[in-house]
PDB file of N, CA and C in Angstrom:
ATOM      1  N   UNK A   1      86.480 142.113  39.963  1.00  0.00           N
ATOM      2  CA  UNK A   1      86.701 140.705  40.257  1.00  0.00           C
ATOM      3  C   UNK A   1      86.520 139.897  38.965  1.00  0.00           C
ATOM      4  N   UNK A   2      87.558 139.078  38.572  1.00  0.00           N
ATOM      5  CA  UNK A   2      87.623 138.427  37.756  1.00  0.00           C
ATOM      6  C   UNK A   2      86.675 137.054  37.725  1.00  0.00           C
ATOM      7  N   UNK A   3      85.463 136.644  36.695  1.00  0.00           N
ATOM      8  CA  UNK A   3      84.908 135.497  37.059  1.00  0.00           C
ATOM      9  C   UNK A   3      84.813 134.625  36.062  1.00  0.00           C
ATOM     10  N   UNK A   4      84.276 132.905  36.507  1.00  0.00           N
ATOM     11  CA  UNK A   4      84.991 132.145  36.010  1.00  0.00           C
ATOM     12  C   UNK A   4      83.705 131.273  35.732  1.00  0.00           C
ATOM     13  N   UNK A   5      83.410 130.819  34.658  1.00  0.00           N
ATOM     14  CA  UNK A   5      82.054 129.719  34.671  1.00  0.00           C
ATOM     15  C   UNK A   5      82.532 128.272  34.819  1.00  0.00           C
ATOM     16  N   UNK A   6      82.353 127.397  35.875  1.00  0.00           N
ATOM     17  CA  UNK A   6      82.391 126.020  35.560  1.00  0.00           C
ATOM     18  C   UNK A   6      81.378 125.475  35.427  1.00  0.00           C
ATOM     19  N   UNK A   7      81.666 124.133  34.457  1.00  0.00           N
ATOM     20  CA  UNK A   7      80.695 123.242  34.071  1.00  0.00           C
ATOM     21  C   UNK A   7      80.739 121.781  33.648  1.00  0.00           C
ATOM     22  N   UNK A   8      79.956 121.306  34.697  1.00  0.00           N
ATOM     23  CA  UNK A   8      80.556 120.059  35.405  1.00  0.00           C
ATOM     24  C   UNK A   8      79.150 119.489  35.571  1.00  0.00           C
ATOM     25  N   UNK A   9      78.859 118.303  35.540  1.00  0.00           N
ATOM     26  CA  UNK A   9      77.812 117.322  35.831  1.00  0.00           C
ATOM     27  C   UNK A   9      78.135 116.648  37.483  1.00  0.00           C
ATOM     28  N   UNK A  10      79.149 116.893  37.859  1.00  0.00           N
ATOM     29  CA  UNK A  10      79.568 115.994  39.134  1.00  0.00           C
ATOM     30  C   UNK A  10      79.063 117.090  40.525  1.00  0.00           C
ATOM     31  N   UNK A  11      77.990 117.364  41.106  1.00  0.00           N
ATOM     32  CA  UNK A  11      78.670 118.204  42.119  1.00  0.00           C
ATOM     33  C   UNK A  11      79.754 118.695  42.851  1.00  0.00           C
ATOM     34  N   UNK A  12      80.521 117.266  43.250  1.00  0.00           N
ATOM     35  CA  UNK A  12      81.529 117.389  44.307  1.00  0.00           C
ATOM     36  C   UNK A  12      82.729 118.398  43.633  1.00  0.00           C
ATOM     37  N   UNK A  13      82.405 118.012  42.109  1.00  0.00           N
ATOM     38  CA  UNK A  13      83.668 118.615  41.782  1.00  0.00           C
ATOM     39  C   UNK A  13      83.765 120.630  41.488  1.00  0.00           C
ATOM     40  N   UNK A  14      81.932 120.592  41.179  1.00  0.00           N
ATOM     41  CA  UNK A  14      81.622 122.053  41.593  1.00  0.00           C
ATOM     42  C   UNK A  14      82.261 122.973  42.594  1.00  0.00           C
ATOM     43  N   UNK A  15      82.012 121.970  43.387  1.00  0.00           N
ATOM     44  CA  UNK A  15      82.055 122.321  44.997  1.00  0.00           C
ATOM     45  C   UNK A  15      83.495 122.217  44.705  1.00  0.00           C
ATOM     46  N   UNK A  16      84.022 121.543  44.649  1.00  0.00           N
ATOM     47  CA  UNK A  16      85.708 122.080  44.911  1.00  0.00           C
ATOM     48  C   UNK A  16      86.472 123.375  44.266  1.00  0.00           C
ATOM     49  N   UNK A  17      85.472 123.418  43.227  1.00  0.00           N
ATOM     50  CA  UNK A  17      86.044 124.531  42.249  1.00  0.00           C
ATOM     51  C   UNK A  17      85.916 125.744  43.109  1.00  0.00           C
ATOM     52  N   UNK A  18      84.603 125.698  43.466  1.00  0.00           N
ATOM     53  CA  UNK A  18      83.903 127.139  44.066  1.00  0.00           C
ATOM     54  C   UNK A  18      85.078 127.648  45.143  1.00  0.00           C
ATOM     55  N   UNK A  19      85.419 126.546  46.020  1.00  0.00           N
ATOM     56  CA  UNK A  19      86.379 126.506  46.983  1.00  0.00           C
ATOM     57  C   UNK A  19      87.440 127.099  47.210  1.00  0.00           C
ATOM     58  N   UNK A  20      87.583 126.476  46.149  1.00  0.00           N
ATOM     59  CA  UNK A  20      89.077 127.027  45.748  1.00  0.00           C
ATOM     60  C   UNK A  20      89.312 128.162  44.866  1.00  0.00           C
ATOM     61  N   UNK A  21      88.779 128.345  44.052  1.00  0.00           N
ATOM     62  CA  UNK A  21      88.543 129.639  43.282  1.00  0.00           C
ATOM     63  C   UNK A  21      87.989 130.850  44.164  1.00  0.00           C
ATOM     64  N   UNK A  22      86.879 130.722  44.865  1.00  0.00           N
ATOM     65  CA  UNK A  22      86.469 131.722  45.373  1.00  0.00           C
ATOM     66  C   UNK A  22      87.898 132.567  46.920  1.00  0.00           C
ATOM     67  N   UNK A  23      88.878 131.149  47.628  1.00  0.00           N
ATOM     68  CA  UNK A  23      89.511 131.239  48.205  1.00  0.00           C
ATOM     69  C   UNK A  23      90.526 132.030  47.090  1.00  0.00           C
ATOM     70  N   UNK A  24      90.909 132.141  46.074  1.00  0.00           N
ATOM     71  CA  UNK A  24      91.773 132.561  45.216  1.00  0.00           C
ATOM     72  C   UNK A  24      90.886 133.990  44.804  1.00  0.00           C
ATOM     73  N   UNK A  25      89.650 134.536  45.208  1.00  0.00           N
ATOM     74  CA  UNK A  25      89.560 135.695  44.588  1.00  0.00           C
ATOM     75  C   UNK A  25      88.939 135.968  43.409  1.00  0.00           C
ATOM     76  N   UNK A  26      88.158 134.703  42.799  1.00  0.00           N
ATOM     77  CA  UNK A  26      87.210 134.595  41.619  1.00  0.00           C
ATOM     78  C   UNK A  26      86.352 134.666  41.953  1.00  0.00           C
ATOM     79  N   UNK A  27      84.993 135.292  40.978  1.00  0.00           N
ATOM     80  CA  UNK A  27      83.942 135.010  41.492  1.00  0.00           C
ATOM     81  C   UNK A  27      83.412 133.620  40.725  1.00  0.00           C
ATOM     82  N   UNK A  28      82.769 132.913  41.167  1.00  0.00           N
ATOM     83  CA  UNK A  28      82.474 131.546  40.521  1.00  0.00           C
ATOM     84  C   UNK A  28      81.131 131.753  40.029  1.00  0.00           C
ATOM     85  N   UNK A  29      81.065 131.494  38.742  1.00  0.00           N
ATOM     86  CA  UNK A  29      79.446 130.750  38.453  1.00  0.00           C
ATOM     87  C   UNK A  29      80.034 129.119  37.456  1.00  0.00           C
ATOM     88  N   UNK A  30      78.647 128.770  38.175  1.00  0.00           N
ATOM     89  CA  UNK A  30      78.226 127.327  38.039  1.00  0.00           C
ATOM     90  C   UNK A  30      77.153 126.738  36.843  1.00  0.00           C
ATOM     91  N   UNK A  31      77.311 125.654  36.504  1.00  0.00           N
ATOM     92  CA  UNK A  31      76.350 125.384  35.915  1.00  0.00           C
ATOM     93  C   UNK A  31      76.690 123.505  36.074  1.00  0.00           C
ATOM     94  N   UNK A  32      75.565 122.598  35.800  1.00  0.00           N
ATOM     95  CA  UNK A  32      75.131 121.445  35.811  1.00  0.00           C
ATOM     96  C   UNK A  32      75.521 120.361  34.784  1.00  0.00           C
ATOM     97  N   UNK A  33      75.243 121.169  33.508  1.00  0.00           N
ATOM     98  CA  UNK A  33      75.382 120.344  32.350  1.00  0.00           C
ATOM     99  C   UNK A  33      75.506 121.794  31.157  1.00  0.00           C
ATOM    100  N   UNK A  34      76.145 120.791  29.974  1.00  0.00           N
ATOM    101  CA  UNK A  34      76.311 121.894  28.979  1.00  0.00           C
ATOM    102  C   UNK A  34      75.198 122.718  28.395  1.00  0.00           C
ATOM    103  N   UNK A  35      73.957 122.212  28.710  1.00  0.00           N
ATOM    104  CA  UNK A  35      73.016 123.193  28.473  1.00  0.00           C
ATOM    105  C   UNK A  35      72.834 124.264  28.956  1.00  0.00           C
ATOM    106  N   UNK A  36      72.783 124.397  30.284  1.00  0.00           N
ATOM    107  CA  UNK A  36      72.817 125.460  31.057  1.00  0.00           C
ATOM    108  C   UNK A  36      73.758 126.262  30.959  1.00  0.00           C
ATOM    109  N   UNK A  37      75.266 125.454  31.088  1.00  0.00           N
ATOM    110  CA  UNK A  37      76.090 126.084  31.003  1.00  0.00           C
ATOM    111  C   UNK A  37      76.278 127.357  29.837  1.00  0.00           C
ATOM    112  N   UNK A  38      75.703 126.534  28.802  1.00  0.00           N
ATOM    113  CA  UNK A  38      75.603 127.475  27.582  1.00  0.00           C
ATOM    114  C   UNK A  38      74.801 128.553  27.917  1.00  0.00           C
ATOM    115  N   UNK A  39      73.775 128.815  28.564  1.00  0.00           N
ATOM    116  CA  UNK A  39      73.309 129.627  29.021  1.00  0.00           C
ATOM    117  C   UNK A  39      73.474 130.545  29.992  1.00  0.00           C
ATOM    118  N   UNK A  40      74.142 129.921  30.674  1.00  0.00           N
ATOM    119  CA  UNK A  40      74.561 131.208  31.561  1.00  0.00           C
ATOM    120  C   UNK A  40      75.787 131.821  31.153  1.00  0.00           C
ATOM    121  N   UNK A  41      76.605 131.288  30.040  1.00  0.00           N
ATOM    122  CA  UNK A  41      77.668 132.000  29.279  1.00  0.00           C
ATOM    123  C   UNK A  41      77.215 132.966  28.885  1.00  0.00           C
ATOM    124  N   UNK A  42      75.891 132.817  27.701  1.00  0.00           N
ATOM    125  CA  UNK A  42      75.284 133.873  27.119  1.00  0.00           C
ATOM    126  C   UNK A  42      74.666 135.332  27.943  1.00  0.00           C
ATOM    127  N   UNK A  43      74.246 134.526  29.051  1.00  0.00           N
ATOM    128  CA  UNK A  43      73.691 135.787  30.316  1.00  0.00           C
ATOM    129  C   UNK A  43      74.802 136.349  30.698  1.00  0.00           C
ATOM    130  N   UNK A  44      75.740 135.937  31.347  1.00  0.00           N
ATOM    131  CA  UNK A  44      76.779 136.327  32.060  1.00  0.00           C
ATOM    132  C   UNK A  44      78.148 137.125  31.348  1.00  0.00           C
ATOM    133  N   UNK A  45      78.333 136.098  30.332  1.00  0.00           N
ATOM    134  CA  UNK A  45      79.770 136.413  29.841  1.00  0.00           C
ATOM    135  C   UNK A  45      81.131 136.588  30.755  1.00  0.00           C
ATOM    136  N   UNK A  46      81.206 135.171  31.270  1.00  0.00           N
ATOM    137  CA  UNK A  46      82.750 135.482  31.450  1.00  0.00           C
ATOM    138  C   UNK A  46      84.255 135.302  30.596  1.00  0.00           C
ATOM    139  N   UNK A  47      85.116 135.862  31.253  1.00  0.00           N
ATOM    140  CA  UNK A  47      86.230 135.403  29.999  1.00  0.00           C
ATOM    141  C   UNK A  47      86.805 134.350  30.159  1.00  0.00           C
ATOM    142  N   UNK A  48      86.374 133.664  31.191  1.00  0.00           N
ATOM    143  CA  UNK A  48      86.953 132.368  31.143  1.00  0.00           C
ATOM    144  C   UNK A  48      86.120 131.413  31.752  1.00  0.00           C
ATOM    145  N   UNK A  49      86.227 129.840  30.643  1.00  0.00           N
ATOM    146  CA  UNK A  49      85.365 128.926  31.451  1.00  0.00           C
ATOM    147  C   UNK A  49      85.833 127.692  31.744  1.00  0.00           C
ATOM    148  N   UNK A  50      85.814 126.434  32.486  1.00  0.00           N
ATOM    149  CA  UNK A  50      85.664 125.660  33.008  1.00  0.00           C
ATOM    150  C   UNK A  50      85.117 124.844  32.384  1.00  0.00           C
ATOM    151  N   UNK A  51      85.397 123.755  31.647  1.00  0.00           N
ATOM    152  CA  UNK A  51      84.496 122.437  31.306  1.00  0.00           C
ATOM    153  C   UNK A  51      84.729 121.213  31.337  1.00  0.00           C
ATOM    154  N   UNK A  52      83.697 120.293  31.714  1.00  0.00           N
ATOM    155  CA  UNK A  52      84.238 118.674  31.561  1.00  0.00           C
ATOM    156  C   UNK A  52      84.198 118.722  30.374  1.00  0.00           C
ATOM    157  N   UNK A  53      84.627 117.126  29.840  1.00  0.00           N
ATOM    158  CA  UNK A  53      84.412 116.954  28.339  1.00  0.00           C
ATOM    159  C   UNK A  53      83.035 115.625  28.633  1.00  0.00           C
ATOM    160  N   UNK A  54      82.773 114.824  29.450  1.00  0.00           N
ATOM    161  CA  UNK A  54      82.008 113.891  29.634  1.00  0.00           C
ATOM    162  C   UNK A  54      80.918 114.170  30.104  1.00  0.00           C
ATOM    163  N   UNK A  55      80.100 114.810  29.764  1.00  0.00           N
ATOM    164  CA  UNK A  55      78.602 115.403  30.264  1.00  0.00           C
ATOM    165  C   UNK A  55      77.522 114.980  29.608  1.00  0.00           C
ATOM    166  N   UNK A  56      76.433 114.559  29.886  1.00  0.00           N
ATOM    167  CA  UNK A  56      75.235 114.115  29.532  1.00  0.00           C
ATOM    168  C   UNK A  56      74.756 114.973  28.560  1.00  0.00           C
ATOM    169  N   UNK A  57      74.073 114.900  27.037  1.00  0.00           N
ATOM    170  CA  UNK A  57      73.752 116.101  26.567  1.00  0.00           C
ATOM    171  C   UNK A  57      74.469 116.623  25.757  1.00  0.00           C
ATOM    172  N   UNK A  58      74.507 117.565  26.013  1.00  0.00           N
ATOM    173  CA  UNK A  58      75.771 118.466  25.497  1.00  0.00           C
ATOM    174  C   UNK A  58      77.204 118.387  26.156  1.00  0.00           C
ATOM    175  N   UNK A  59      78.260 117.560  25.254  1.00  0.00           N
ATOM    176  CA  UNK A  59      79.141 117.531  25.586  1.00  0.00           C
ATOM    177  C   UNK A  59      80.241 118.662  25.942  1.00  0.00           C
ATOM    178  N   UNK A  60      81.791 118.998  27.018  1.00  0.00           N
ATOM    179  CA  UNK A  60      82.310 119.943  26.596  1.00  0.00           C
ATOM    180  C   UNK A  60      83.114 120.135  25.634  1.00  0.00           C
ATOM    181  N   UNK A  61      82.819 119.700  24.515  1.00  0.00           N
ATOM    182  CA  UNK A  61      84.012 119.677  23.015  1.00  0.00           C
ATOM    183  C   UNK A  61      82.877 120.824  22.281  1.00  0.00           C
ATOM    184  N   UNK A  62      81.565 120.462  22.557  1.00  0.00           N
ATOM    185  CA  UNK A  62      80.225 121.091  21.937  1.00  0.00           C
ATOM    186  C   UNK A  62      80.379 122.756  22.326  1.00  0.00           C
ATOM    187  N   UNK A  63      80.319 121.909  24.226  1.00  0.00           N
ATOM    188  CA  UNK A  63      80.496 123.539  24.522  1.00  0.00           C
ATOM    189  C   UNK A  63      81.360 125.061  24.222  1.00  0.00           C
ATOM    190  N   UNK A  64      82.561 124.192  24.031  1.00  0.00           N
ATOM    191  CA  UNK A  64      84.068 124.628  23.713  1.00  0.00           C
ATOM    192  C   UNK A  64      83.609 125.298  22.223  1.00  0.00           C
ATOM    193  N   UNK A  65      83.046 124.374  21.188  1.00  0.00           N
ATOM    194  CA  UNK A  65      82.663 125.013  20.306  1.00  0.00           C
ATOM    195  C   UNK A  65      81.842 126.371  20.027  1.00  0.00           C
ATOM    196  N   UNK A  66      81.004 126.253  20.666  1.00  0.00           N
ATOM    197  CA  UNK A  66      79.894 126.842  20.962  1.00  0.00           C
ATOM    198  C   UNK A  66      80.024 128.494  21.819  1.00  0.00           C
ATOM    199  N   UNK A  67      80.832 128.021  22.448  1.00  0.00           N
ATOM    200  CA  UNK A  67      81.283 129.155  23.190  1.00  0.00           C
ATOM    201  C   UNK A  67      81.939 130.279  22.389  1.00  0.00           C
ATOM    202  N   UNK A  68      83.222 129.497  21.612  1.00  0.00           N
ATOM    203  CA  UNK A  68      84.387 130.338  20.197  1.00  0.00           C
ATOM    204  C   UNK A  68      83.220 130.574  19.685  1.00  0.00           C
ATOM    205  N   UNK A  69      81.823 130.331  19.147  1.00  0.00           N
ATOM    206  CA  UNK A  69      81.047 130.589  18.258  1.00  0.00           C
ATOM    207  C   UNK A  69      80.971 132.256  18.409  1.00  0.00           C
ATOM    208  N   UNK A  70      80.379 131.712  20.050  1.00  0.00           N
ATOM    209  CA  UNK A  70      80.094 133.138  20.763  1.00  0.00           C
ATOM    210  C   UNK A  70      80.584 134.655  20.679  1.00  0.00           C
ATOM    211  N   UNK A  71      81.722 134.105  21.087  1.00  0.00           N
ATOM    212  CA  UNK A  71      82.642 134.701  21.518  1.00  0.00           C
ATOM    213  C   UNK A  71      84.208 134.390  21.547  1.00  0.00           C
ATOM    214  N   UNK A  72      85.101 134.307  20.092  1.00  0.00           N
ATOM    215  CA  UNK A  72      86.392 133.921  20.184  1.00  0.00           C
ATOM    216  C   UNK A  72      86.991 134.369  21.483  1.00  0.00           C
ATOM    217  N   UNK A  73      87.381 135.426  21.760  1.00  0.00           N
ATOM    218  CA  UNK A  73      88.323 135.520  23.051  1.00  0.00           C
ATOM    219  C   UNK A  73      88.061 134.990  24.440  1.00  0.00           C
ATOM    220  N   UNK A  74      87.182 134.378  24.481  1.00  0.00           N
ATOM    221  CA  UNK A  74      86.885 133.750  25.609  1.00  0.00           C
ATOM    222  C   UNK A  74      87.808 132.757  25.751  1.00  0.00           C
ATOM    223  N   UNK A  75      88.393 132.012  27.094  1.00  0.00           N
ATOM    224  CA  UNK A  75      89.503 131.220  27.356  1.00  0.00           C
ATOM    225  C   UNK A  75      88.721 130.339  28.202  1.00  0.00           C
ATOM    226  N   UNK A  76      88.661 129.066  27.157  1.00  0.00           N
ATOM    227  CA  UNK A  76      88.525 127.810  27.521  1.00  0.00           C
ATOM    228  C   UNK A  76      89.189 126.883  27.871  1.00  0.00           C
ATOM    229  N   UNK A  77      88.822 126.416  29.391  1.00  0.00           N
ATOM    230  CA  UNK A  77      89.944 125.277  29.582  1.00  0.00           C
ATOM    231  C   UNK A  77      89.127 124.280  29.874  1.00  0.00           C
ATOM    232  N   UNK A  78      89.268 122.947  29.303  1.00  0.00           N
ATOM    233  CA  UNK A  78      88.870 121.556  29.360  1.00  0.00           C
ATOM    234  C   UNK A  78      89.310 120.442  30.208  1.00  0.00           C
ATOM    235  N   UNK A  79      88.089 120.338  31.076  1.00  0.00           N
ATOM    236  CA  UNK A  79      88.743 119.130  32.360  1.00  0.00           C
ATOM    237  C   UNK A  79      88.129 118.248  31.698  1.00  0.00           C
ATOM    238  N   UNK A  80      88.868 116.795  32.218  1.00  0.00           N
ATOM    239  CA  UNK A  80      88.468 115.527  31.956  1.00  0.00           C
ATOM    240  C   UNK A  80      88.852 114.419  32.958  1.00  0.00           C
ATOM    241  N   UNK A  81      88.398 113.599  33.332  1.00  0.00           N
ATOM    242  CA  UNK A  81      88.243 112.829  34.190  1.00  0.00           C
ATOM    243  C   UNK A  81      89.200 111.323  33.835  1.00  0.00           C
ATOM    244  N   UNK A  82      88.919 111.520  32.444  1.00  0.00           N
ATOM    245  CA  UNK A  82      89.509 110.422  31.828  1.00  0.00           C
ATOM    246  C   UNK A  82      91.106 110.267  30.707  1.00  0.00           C
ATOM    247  N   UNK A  83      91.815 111.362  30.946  1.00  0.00           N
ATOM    248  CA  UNK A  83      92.784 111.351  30.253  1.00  0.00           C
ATOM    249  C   UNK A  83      92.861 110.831  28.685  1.00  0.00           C
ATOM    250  N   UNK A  84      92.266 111.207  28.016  1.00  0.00           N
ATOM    251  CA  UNK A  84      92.167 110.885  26.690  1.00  0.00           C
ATOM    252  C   UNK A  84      93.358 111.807  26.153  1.00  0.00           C
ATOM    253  N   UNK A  85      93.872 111.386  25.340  1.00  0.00           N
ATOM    254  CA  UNK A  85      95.191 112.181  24.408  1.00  0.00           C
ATOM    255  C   UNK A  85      94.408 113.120  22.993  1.00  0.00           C
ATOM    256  N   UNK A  86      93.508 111.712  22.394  1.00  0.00           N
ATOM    257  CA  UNK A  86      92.723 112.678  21.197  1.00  0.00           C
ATOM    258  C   UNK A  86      91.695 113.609  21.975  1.00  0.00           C
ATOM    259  N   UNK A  87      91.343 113.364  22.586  1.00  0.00           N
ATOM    260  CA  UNK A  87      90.329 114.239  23.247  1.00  0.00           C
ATOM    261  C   UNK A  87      91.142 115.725  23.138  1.00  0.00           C
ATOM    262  N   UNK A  88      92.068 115.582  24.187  1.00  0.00           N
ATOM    263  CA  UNK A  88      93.213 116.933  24.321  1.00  0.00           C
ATOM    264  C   UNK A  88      93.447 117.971  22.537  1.00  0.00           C
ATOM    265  N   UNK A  89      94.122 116.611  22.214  1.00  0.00           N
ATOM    266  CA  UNK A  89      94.247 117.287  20.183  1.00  0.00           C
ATOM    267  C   UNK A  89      92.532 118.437  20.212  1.00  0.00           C
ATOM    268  N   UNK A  90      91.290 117.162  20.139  1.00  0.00           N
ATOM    269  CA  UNK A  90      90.734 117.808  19.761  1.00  0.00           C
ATOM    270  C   UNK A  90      89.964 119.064  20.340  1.00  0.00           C
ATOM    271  N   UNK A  91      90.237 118.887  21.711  1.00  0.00           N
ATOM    272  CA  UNK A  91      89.982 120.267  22.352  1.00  0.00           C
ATOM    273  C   UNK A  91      91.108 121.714  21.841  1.00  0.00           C
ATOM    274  N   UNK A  92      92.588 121.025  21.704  1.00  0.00           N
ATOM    275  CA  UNK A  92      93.464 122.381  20.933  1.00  0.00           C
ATOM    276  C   UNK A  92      93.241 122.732  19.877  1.00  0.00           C
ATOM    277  N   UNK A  93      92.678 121.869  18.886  1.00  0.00           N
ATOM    278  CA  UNK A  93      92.190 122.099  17.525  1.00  0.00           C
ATOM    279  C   UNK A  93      90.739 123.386  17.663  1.00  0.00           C
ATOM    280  N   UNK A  94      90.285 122.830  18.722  1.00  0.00           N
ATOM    281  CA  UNK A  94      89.072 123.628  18.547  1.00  0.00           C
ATOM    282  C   UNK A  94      89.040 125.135  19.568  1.00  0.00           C
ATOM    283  N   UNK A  95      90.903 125.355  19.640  1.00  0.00           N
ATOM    284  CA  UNK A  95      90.901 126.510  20.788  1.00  0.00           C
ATOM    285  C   UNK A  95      91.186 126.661  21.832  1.00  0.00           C
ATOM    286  N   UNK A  96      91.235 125.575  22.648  1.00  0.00           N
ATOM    287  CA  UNK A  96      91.234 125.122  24.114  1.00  0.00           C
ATOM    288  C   UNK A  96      92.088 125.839  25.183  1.00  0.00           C
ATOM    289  N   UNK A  97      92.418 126.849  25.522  1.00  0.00           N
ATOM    290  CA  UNK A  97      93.466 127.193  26.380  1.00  0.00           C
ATOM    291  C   UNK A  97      94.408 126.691  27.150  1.00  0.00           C
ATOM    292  N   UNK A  98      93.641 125.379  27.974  1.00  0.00           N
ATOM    293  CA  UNK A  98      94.330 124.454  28.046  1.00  0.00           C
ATOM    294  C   UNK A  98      93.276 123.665  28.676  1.00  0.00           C
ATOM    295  N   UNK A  99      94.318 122.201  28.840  1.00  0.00           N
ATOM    296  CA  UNK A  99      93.171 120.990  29.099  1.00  0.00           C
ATOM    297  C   UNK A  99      93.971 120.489  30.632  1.00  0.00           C
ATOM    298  N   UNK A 100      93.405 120.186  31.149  1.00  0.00           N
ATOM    299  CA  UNK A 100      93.663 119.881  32.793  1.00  0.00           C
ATOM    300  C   UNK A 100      92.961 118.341  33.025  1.00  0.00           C
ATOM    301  N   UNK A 101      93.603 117.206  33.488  1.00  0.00           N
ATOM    302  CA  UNK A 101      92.993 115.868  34.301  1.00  0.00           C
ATOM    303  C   UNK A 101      92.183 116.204  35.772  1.00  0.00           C
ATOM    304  N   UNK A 102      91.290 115.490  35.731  1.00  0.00           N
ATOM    305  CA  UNK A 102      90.885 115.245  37.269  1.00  0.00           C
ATOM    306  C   UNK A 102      91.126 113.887  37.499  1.00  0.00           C
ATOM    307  N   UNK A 103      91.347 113.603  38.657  1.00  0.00           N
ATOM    308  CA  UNK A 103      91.469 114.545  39.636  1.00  0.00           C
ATOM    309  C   UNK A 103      91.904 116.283  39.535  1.00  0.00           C
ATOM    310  N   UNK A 104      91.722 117.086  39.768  1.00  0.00           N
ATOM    311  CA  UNK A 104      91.984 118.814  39.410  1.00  0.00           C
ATOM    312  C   UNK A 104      93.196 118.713  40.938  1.00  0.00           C
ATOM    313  N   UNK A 105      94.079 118.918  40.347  1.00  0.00           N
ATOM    314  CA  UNK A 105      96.087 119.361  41.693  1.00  0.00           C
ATOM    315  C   UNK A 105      95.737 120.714  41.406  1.00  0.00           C
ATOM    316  N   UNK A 106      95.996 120.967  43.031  1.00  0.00           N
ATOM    317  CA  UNK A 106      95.988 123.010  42.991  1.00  0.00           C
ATOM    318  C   UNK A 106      96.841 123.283  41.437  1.00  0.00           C
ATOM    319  N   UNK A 107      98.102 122.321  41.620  1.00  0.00           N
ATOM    320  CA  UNK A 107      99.139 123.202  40.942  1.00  0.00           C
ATOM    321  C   UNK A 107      98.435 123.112  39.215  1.00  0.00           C
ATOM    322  N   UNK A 108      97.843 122.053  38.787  1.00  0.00           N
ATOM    323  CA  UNK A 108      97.598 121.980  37.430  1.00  0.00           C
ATOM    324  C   UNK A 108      96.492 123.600  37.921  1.00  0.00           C
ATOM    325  N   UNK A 109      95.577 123.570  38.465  1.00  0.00           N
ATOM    326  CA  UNK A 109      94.608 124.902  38.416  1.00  0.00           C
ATOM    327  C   UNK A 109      95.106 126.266  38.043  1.00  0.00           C
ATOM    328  N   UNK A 110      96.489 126.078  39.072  1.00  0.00           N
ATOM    329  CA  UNK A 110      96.983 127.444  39.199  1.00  0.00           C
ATOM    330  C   UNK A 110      97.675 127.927  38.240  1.00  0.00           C
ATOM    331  N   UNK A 111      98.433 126.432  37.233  1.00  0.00           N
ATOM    332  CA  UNK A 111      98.916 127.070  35.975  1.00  0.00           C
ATOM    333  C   UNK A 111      97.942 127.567  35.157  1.00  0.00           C
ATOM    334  N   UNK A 112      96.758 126.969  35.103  1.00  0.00           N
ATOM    335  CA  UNK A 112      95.669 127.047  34.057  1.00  0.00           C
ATOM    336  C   UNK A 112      95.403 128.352  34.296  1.00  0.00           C
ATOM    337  N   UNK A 113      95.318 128.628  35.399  1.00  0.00           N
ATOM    338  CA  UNK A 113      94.858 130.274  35.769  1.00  0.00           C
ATOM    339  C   UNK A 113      95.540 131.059  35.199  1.00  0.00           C
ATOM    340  N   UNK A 114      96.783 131.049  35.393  1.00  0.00           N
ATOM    341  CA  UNK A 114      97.638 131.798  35.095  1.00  0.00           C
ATOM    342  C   UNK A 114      98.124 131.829  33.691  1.00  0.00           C
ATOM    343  N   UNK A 115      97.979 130.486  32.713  1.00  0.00           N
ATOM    344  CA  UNK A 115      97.579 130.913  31.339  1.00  0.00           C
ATOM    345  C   UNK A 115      96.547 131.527  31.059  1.00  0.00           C
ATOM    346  N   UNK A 116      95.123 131.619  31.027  1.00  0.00           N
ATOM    347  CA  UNK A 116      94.586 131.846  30.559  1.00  0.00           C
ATOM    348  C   UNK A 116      94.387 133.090  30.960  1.00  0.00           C
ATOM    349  N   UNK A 117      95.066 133.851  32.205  1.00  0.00           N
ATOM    350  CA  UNK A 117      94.897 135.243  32.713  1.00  0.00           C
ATOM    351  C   UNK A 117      95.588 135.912  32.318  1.00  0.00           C
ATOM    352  N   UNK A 118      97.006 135.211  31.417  1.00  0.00           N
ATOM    353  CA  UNK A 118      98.265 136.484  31.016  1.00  0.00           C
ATOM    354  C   UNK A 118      98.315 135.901  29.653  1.00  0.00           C
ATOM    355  N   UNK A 119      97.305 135.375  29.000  1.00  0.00           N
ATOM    356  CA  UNK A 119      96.939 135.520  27.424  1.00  0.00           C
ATOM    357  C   UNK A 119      96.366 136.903  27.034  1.00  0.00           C
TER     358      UNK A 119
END
């Protein structure tokens, strides 16, 4: 089973992920904020993660970084709430697999999936 870390400060939006991902056959892990998140990357290691970019703390541009630090082949995709354009640049600059708006549309998910699964 293929699994997937998200990391998100919002619950609700946890919760939708889990939802829907787990209905799709992922196993989900979670995390709160980019701290943790960073941490359970390091415990866990999945190949693919999930991040806001607007998080208390440790931002996900940090995480994104942090993660390639880790581990280049890991496939990062960057949610944002707020549609920023430089944001996007600077998430591709720094690797990004791809970047997705929230609201999160099945269909934006399902492409994301499907890039970052047949990279």
């Amino acid at each position: 089973m293929k699994r997937i870390l998200i990391i998100d400060d919002e619950k609700p939006t946890l919760s939708m992920f889990c939802l829907l991902l787990d209905a799709y056959g992922y196993e989900v892990l979670t995390a709160e904020n980019g701290v943790v998140g960073l941490d359970v990357f390091e415990r866990e290691r999945p190949s693919v993660v999930f991040t806001d970019v607007k998080m208390p703390g440790i931002d996900g541009l940090e995480v994104l970084k942090r993660i390639k630090q880790i581990d280049p082949r890991t496939r990062v995709v960057v949610i944002t709430g707020h549609g920023d354009q430089d944001l996007a640049r600077q998430a591709m600059e720094l690797e990004a697999s791809a970047f997705i708006h929230k609201p999160i549309q099945r269909k934006d998910l399902e492409d994301a999936l499907k890039l970052v699964f047949e990279e």
